[in-house]
Protein backbone atom coordinates (compact mmCIF):
# COMPACT_ATOMS: atom_id res chain seq x y z
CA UNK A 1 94.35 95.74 64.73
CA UNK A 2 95.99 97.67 67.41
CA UNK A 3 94.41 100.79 68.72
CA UNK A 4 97.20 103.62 69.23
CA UNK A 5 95.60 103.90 72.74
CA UNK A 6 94.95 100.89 73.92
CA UNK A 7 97.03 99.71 76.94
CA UNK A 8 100.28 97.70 76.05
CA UNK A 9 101.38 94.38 78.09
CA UNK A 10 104.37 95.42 79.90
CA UNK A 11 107.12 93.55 79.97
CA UNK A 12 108.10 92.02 83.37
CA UNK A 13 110.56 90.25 84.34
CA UNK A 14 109.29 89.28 87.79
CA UNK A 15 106.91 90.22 90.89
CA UNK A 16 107.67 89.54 93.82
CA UNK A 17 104.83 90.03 96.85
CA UNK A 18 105.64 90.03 100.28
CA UNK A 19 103.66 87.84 102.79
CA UNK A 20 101.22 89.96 105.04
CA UNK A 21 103.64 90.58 107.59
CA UNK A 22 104.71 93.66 105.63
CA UNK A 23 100.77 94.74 105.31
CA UNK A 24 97.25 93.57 106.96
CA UNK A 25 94.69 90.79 107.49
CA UNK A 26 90.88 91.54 107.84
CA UNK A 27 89.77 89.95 110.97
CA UNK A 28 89.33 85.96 111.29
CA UNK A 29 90.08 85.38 107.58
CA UNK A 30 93.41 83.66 108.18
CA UNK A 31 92.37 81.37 111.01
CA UNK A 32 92.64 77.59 110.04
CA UNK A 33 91.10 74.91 112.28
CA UNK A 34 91.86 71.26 112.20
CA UNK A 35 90.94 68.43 113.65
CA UNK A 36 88.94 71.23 116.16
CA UNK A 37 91.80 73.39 117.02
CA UNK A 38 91.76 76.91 115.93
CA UNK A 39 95.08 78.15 115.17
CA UNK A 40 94.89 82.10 114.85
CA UNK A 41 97.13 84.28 112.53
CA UNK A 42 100.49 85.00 113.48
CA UNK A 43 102.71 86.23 110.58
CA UNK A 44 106.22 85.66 110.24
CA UNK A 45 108.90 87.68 112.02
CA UNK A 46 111.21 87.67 108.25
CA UNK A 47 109.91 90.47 106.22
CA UNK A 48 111.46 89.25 103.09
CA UNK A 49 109.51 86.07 103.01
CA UNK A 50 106.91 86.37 99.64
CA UNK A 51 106.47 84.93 96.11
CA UNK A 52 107.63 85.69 93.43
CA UNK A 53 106.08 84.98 90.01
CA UNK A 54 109.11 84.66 87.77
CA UNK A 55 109.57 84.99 83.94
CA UNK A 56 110.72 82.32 81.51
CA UNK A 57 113.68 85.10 80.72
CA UNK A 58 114.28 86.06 84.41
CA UNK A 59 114.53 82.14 85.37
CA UNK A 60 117.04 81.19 82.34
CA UNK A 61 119.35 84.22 84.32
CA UNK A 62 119.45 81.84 86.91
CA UNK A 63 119.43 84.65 89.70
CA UNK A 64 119.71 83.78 93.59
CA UNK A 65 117.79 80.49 94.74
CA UNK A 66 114.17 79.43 93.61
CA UNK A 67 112.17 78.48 96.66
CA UNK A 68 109.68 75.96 96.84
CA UNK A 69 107.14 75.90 94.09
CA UNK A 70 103.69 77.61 94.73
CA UNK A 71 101.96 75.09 92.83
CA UNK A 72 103.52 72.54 94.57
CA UNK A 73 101.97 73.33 98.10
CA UNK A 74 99.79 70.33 99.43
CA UNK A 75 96.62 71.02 101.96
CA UNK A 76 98.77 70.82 105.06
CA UNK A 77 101.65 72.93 103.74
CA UNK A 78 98.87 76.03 102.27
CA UNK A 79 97.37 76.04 105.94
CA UNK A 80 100.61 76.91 107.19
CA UNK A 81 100.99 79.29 105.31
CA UNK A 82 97.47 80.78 105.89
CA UNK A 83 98.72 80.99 109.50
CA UNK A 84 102.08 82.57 109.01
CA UNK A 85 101.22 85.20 106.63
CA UNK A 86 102.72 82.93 103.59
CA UNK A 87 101.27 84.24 100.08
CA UNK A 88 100.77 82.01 96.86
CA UNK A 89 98.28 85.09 95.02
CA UNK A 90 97.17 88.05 94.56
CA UNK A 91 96.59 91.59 92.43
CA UNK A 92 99.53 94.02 92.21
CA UNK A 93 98.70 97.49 91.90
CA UNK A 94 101.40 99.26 89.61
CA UNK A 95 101.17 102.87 90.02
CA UNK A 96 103.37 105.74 90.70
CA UNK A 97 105.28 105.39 93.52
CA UNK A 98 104.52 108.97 94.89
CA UNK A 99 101.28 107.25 95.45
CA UNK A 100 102.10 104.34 97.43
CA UNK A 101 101.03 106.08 100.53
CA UNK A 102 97.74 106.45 99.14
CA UNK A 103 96.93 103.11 97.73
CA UNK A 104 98.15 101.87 101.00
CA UNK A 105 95.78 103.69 103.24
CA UNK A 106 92.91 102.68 100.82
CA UNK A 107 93.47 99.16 101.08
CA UNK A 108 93.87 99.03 104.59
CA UNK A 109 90.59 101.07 104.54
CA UNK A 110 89.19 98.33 102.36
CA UNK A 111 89.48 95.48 104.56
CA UNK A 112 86.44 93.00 105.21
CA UNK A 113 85.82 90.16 106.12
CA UNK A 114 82.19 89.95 104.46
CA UNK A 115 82.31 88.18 101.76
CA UNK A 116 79.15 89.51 100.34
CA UNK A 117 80.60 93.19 100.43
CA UNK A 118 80.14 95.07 96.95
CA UNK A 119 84.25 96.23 97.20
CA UNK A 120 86.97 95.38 99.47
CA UNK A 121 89.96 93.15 100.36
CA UNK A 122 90.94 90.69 102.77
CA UNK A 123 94.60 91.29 102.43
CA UNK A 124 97.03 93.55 101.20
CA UNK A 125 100.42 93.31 101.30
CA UNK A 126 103.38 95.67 99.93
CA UNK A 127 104.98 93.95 96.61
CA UNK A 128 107.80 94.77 93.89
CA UNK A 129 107.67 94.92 89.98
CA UNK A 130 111.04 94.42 88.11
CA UNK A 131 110.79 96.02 84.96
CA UNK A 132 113.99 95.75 82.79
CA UNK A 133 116.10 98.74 84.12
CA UNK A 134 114.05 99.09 87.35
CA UNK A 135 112.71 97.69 89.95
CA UNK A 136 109.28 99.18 91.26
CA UNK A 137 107.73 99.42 94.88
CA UNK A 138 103.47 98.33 94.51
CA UNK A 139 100.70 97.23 96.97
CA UNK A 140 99.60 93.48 96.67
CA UNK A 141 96.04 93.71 97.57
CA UNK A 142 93.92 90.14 97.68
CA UNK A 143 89.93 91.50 96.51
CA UNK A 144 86.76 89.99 97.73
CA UNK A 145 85.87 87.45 94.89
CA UNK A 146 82.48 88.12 93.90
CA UNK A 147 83.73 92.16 94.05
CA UNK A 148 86.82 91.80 92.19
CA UNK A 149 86.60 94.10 89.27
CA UNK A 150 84.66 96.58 91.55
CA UNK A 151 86.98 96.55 94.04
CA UNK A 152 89.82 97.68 91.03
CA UNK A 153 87.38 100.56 89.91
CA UNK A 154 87.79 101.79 93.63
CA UNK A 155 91.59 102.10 93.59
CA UNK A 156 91.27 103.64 89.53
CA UNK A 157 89.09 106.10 91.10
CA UNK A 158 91.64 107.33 93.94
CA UNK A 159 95.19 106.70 92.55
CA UNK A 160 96.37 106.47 89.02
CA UNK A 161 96.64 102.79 88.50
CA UNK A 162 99.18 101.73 85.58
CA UNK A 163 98.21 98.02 85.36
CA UNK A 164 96.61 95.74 87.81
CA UNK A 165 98.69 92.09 87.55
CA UNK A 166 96.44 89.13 88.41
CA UNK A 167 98.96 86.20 90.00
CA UNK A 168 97.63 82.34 90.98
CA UNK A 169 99.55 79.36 91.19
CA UNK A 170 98.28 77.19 89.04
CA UNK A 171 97.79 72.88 90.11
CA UNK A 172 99.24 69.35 88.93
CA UNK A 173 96.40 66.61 88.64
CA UNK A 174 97.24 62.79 88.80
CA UNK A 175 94.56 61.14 87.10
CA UNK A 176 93.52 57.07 87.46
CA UNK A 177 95.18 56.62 84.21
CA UNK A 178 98.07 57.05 85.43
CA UNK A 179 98.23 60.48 83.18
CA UNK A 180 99.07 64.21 85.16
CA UNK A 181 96.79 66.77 83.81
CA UNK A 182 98.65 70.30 84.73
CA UNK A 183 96.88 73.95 84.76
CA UNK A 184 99.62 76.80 84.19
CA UNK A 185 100.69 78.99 86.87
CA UNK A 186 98.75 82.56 85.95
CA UNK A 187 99.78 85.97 85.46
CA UNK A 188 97.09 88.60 84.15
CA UNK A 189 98.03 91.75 83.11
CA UNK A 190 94.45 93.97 83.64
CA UNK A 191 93.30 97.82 83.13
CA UNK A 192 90.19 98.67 85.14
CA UNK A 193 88.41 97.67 82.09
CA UNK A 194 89.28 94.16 81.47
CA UNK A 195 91.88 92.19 80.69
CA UNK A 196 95.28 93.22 78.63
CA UNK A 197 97.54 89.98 78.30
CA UNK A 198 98.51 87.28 79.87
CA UNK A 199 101.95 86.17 80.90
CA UNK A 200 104.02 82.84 80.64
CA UNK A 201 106.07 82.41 84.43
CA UNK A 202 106.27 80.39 87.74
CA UNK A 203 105.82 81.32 91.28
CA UNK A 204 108.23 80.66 93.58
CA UNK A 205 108.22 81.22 97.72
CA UNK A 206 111.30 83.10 97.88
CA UNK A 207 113.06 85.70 99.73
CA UNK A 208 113.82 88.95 98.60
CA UNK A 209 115.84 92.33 100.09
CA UNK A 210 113.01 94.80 101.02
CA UNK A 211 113.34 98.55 100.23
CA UNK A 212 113.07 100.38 103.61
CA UNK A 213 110.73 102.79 101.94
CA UNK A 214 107.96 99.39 101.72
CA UNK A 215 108.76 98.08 105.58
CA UNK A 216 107.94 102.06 106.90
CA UNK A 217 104.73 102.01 104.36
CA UNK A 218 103.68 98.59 106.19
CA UNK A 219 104.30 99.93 109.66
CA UNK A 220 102.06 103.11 108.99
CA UNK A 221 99.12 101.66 107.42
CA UNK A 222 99.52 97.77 108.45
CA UNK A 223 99.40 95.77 111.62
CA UNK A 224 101.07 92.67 110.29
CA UNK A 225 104.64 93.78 112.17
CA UNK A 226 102.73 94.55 115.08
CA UNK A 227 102.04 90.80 115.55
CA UNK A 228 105.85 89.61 115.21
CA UNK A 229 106.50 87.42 118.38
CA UNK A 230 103.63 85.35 118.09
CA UNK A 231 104.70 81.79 117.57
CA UNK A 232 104.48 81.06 113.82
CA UNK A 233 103.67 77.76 112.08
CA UNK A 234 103.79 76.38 108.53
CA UNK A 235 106.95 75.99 105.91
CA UNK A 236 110.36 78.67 106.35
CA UNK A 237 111.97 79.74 103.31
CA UNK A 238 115.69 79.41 103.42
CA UNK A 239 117.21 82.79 104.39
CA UNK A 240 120.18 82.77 101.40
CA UNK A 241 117.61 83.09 98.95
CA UNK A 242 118.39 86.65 98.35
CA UNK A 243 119.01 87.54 94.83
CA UNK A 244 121.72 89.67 93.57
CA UNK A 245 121.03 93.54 93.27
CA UNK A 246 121.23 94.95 89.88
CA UNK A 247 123.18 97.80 89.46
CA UNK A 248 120.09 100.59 89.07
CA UNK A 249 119.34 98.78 92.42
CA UNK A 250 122.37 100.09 94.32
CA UNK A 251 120.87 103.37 95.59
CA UNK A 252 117.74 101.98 96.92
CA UNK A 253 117.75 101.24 101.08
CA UNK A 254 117.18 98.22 101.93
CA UNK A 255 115.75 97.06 105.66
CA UNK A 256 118.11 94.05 106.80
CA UNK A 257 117.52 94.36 110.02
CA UNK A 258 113.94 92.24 110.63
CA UNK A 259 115.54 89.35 108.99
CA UNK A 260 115.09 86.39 111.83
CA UNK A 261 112.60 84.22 111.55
């Protein structure tokens, strides 16, 4: 039976989460060496590079241009990524979006690269929520593993946290038999005390038109712009990937203007 108070799935139709450009990067923890060279972190100069985890309703629209397929990303491709700021996961933080400075200035507080710490993050990014009707501005935080559901207690005790939503690509296995084995793409809908529901989708690396509003909250509180005009490696999404505003969309500013790559 339902509980009258019990939190409800919500219904999404996608989330999209910008790569760390548009946020910040604990120190060393997006560094990849090979073969002995150490290449160090240098994000993207195209704020509107992310992923989006997509519904089965929002891809049957057949809006804008699906990127490349998270779960489709070999070794070499995910390490250029790693370098360039690329995201395939994470934890979205839907909350009100008076609070956005806040949760911001938390996670950047939050970031460690100890992976023994009792809370923290070793990412955040900023991130969007389309609900049907409206499109939401969130924080894309990536929490220490081992202090995952501590590390959500710490933003439910400073900001008023609707939902947290869990997103990982998921993988395709061949097998000797000739036989692929797939695991699904994931998208966990939590409240600071456990998980809600889960949700069918894809992720795609996309593009998507920023709000202004999300590009000034990364410049306060992130250092991920400060770093454009390093030379960046790994895979470039195509820049006509934009999807088409909706019409509640029409007010909103968008930032156009960091849109080279």
């Amino acid at each position: 039976m339902h509980h009258p108070d019990a939190p409800r799935v919500p219904i999404l139709e996608w989330v999209f989460m910008s790569n760390t450009v548009l946020g910040g990067v604990a120190p060393s923890c997006r560094s990849v060496t090979l073969n002995g060279v150490t290449r160090t972190y240098a994000p993207w100069a195209n704020v509107h590079h992310g992923a989006r985890w997509c519904s089965p309703a929002w891809l049957d629209r057949q809006m804008g241009s699906r990127g490349f397929l998270a779960r489709q990303q070999g070794v070499h491709s995910k390490m250029g990524l790693c370098v360039a700021g690329g995201v395939l996961e994470g934890t979205v933080v839907v909350l009100p979006e008076e609070q956005l400075d806040t949760a911001a200035a938390l996670a950047a507080g939050m970031l460690t690269n100890n992976w023994d710490a009792l809370s923290g993050v070793s990412e955040w990014s900023t991130a969007i929520v389309r609900e049907p009707g409206r499109s939401r501005p969130a924080l894309r935080i990536l929490p220490i593993r081992r202090a995952y559901e501590a590390t959500l207690r710490s933003f439910a005790a400073e900001i008023d946290v609707e939902c947290f939503v869990q997103i990982e690509p998921g993988h395709d296995h061949d097998r000797v038999d000739g036989r692929t084995v797939s695991t699904p793409d994931l998208c966990t809908v939590r409240s600071v005390d456990g998980v809600i529901g889960e949700l069918e989708g894809l992720i795609h690396l996309e593009d998507e038109p920023i709000p202004a509003r999300l590009v000034d909250i990364a410049a306060r509180f992130g250092d991920g712009l400060s770093l454009i005009g390093r030379r960046s490696a790994g895979i470039h999404v195509p820049n006509d990937s934009h999807r088409p505003l909706e019409p509640d969309e029409s007010a909103t500013h968008r930032d156009y203007r960091r849109s080279t790559t």
